[in-house]
N, C-alpha and C. Protein backbone atom coordinates (compact mmCIF):
# COMPACT_ATOMS: atom_id res chain seq x y z
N UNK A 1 -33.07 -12.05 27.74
CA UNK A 1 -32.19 -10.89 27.79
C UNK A 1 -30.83 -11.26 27.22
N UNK A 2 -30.45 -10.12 26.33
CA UNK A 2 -29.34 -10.89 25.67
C UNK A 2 -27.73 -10.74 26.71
N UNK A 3 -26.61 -11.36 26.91
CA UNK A 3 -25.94 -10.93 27.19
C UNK A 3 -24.89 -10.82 26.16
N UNK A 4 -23.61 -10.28 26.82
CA UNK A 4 -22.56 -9.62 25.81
C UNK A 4 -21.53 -9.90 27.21
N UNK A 5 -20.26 -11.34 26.95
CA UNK A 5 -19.17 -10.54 27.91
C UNK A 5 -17.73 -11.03 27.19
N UNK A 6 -16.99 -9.98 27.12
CA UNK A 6 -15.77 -9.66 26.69
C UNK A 6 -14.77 -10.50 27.50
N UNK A 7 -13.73 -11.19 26.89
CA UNK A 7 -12.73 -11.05 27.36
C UNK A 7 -11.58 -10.91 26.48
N UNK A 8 -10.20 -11.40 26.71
CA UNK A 8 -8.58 -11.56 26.15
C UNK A 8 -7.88 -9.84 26.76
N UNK A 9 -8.80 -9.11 27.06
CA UNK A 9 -7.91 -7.53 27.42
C UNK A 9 -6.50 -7.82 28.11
N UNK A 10 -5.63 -6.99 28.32
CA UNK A 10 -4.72 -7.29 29.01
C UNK A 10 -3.35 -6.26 28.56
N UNK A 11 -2.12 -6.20 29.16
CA UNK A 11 -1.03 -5.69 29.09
C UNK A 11 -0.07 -6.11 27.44
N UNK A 12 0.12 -5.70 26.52
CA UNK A 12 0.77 -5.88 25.81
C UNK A 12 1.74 -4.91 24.86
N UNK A 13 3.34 -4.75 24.58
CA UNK A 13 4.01 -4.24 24.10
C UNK A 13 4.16 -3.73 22.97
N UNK A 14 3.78 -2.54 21.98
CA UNK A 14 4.11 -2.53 20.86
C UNK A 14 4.43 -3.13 19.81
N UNK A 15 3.77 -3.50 18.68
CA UNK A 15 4.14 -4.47 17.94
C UNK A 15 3.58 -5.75 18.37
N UNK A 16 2.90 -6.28 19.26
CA UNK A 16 2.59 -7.48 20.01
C UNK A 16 1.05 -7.35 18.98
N UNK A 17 0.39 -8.70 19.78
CA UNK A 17 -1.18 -8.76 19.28
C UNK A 17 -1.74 -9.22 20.47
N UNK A 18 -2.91 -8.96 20.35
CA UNK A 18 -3.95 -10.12 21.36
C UNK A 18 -5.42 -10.25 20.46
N UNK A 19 -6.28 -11.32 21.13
CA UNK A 19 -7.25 -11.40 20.55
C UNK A 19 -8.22 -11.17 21.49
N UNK A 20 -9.12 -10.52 21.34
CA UNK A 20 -10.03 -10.38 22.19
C UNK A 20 -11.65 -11.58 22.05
N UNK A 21 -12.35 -11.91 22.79
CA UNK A 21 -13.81 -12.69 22.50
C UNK A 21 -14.57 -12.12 22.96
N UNK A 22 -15.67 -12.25 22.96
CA UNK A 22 -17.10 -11.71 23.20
C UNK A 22 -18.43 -12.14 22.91
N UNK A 23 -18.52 -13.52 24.06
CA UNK A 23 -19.64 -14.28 23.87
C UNK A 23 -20.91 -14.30 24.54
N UNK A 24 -21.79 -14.35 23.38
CA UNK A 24 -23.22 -14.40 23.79
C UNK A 24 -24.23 -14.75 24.74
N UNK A 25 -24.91 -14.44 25.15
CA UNK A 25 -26.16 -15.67 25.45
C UNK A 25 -27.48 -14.65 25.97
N UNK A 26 -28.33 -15.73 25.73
CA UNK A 26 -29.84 -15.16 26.07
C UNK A 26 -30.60 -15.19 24.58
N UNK A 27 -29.47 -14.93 23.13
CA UNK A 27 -30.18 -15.10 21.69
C UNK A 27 -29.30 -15.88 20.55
N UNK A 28 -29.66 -16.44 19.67
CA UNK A 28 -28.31 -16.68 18.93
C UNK A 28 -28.50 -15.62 17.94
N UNK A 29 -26.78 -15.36 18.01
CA UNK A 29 -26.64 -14.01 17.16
C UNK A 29 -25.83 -14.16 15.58
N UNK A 30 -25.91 -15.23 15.31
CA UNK A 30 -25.62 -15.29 13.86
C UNK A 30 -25.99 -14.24 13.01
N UNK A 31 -27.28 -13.89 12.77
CA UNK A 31 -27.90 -13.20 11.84
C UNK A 31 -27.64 -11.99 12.02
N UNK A 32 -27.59 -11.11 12.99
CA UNK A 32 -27.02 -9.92 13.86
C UNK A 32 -25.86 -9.52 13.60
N UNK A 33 -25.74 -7.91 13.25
CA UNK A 33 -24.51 -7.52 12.82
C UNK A 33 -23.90 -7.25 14.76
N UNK A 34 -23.06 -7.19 14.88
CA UNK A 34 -22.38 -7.02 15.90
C UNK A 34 -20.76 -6.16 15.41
N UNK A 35 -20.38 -5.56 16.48
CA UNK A 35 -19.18 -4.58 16.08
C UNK A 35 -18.68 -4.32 17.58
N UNK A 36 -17.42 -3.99 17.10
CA UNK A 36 -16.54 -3.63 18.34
C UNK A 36 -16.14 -1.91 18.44
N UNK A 37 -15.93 -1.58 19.18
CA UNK A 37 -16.01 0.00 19.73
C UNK A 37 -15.18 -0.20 20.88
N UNK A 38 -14.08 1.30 21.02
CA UNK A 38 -13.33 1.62 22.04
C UNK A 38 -13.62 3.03 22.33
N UNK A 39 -12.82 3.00 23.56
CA UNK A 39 -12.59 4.48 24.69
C UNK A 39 -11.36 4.37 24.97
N UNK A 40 -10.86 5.56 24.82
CA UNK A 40 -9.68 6.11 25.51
C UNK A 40 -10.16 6.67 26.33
N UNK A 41 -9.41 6.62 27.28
CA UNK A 41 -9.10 8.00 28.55
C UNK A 41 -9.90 9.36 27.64
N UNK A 42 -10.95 10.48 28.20
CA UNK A 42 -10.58 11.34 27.72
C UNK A 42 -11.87 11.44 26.35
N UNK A 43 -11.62 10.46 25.71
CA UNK A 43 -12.28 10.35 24.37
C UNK A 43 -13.54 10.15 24.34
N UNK A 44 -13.88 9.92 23.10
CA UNK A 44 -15.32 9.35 23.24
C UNK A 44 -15.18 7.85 22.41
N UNK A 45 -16.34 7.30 22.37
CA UNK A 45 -16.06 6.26 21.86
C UNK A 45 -15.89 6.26 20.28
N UNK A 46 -14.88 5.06 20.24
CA UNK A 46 -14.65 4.75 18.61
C UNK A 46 -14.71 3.82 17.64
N UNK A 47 -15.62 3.80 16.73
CA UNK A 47 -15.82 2.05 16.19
C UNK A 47 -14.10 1.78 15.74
N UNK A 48 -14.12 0.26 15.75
CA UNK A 48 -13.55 -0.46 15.67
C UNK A 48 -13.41 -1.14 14.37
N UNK A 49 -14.46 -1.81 14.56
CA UNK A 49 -14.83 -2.92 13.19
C UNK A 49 -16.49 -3.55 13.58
N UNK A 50 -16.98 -3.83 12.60
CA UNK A 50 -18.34 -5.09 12.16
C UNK A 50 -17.89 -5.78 11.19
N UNK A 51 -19.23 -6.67 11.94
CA UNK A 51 -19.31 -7.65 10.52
C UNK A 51 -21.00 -7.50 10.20
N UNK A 52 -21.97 -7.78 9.68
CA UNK A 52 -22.92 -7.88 9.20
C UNK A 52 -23.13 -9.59 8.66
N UNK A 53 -24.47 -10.21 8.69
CA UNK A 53 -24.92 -11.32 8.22
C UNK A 53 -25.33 -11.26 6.84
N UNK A 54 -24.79 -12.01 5.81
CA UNK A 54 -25.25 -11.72 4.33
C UNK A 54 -25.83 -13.43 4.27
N UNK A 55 -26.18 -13.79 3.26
CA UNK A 55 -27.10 -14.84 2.79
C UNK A 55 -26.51 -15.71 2.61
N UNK A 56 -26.60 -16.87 2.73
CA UNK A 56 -25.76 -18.25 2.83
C UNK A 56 -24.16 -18.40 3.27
N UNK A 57 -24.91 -17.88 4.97
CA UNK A 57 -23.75 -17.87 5.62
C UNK A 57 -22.05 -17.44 5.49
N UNK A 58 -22.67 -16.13 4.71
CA UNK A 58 -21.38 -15.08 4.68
C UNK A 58 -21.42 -14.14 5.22
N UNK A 59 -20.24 -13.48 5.32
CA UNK A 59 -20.47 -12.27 6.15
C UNK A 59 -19.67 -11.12 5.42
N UNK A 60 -19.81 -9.80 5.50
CA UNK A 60 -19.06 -8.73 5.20
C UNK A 60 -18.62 -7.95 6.60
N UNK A 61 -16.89 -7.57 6.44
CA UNK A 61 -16.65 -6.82 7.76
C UNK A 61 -16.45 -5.18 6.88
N UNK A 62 -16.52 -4.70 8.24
CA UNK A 62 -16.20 -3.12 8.11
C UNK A 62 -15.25 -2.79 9.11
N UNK A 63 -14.18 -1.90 8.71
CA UNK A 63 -13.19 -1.65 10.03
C UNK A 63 -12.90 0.07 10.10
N UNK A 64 -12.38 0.51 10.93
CA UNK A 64 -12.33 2.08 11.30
C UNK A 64 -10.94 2.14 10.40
N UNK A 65 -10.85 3.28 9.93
CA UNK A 65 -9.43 3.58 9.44
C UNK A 65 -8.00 2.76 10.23
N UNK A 66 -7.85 3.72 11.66
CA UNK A 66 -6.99 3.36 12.47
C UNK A 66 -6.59 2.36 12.53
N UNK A 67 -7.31 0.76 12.31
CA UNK A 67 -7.40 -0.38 12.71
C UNK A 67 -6.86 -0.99 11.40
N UNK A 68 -7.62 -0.44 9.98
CA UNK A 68 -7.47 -1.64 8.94
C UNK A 68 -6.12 -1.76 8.66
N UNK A 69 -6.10 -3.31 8.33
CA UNK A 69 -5.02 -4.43 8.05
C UNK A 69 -4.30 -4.31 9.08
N UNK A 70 -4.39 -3.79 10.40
CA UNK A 70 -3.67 -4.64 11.49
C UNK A 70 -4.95 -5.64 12.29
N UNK A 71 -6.23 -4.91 12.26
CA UNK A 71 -7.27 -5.86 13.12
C UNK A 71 -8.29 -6.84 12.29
N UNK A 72 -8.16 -7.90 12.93
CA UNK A 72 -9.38 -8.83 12.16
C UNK A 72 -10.75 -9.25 13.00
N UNK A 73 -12.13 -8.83 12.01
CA UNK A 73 -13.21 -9.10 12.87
C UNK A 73 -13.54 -10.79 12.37
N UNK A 74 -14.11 -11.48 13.37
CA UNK A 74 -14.27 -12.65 12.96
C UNK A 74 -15.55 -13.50 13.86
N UNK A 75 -16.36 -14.07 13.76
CA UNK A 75 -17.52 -15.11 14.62
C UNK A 75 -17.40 -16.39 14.31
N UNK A 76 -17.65 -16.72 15.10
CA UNK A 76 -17.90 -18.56 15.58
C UNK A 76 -19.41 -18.31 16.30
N UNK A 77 -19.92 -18.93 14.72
CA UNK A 77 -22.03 -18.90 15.42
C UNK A 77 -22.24 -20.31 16.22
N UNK A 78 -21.09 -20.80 16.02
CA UNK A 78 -21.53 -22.57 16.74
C UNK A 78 -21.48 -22.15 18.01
N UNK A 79 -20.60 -21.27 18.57
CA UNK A 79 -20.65 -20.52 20.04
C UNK A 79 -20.72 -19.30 20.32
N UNK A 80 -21.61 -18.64 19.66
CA UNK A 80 -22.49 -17.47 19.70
C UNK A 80 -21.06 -16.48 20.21
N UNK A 81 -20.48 -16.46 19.46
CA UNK A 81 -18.93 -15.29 19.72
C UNK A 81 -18.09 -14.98 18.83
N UNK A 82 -18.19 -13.73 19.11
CA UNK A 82 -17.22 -12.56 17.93
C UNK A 82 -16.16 -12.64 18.85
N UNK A 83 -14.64 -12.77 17.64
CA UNK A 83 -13.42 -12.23 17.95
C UNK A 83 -13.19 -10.87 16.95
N UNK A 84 -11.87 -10.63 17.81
CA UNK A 84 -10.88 -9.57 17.92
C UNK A 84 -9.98 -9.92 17.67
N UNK A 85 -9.07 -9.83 16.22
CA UNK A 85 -7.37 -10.59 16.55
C UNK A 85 -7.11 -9.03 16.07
N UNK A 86 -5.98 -8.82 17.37
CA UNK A 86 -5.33 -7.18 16.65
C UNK A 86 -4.18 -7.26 16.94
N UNK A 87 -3.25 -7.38 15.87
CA UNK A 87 -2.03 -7.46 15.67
C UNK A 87 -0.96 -6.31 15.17
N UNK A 88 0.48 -5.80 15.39
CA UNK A 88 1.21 -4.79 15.28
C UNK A 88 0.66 -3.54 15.89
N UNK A 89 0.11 -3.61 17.15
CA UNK A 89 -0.74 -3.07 18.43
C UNK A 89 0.25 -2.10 18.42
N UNK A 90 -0.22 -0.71 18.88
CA UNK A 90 0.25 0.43 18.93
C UNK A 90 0.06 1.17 20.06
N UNK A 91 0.75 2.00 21.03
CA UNK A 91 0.29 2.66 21.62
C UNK A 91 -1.05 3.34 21.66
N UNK A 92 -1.72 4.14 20.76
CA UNK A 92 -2.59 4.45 20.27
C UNK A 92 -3.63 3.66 20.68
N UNK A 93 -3.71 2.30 20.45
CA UNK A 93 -4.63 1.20 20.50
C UNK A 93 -5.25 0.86 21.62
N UNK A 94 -4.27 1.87 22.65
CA UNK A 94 -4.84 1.48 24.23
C UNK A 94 -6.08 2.50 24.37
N UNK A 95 -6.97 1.21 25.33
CA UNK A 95 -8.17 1.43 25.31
C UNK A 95 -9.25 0.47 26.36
N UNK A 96 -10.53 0.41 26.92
CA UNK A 96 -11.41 -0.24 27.25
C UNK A 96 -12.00 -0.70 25.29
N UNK A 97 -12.46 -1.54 25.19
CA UNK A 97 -13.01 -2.52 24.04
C UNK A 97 -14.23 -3.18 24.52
N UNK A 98 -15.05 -2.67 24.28
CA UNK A 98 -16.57 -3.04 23.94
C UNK A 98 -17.32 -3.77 22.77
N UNK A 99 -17.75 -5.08 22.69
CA UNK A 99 -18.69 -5.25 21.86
C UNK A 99 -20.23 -5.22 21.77
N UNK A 100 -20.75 -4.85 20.74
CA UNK A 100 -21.94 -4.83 20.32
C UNK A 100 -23.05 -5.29 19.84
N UNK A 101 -24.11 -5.90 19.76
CA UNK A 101 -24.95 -6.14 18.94
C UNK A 101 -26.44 -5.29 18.69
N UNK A 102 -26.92 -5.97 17.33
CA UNK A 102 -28.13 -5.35 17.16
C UNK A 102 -29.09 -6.13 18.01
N UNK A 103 -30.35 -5.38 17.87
CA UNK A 103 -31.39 -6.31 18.24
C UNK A 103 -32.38 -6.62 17.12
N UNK A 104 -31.79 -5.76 15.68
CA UNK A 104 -32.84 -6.47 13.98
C UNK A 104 -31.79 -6.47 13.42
N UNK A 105 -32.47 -7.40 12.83
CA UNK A 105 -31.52 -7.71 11.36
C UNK A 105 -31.23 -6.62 10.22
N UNK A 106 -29.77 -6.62 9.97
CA UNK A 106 -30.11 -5.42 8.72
C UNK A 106 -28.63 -4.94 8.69
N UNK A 107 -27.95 -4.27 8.12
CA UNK A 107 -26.74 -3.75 7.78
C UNK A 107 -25.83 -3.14 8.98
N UNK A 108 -24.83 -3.66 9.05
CA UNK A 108 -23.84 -3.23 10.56
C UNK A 108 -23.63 -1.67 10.32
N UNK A 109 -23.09 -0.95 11.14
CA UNK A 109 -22.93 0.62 11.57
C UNK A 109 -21.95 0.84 12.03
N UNK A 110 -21.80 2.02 11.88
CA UNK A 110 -20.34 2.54 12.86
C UNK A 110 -21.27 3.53 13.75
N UNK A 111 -22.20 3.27 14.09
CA UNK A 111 -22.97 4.47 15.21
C UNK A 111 -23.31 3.59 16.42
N UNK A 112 -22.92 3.97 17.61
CA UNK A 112 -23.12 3.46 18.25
C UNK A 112 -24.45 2.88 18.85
N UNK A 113 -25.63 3.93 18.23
CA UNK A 113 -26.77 4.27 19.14
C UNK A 113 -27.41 2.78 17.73
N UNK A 114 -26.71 2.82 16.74
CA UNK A 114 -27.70 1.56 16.45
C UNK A 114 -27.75 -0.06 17.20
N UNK A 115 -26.82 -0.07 18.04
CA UNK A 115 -26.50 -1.24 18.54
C UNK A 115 -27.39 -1.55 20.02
N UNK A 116 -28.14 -2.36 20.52
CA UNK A 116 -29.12 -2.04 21.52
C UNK A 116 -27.94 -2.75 22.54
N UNK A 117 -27.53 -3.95 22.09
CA UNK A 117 -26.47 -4.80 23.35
C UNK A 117 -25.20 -4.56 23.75
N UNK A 118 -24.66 -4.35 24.77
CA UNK A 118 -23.35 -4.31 24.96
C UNK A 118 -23.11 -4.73 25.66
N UNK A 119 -21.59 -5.45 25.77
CA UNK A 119 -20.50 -5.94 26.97
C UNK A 119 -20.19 -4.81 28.41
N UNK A 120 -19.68 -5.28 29.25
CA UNK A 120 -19.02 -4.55 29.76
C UNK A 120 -17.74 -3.96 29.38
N UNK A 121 -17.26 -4.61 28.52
CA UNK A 121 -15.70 -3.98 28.18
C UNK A 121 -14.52 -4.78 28.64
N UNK A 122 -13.30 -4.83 28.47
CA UNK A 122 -12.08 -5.34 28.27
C UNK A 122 -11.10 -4.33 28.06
N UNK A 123 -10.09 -3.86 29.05
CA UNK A 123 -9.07 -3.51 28.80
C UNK A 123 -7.90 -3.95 27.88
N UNK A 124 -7.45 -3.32 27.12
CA UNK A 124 -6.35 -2.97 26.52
C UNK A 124 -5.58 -2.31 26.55
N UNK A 125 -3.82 -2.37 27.05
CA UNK A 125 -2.88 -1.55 27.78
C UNK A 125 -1.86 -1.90 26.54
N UNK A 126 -1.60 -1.04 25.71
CA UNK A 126 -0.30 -0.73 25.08
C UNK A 126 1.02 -0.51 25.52
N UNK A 127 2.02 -0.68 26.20
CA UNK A 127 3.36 -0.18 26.63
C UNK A 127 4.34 -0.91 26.77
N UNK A 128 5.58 0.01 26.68
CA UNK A 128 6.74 -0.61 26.81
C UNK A 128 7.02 -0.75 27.82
């Protein structure tokens, strides 16, 4: 059974960063696109960013509007875990943060329903 658990959430000020992790176990997930997704209060959920597995150990990311060039998606397969570095953090940005994985191999998504694994989540608090 695969797991998924999040951490780095926490209180941070405008303009600040944090990084979030989200490590594996039960499969190694190298090959597996995996992606991050939030909730606001209120909302529904919202992708974030992926990355996808390409062929001799490269990868391609994808990021949500909102996010690109302040957030970076990134993995470490030696310890089965995707980061989160999100930097010049915005009010806006506050949120629970969920990551994802597939359970086949094949091109990352911004839909949620393609992803079979998930974390519990990680808070993220924007304020002054």
């Amino acid at each position: 059974q695969v797991q998924l658990v999040e951490s780095g959430g926490g209180l941070v000020q405008p303009g600040g960063s944090l990084r979030l992790s989200c490590e594996g176990s039960g499969r190694t997930l190298s090959r597996y696109a995996m992606a991050w997704f939030r909730q606001a209060p209120g909302k529904e959920r919202e992708f974030v960013a992926a990355v996808r597995w390409l062929a001799r150990s490269s990868y391609r990311a994808d990021y949500g509007d909102s996010v690109r060039g302040r957030f970076t998606i990134s993995r470490d397969d030696a310890k089965n875990t995707l980061f989160l570095q999100m930097n010049n953090l915005k009010l806006e940005d506050t949120a629970v943060y969920s990551c994802a994985a597939m359970s086949e191999l094949g091109p990352s998504s911004r839909s949620t329903s393609a992803y079979a694994y998930w974390g519990q989540g990680t808070q993220v608090t924007v304020s002054s």
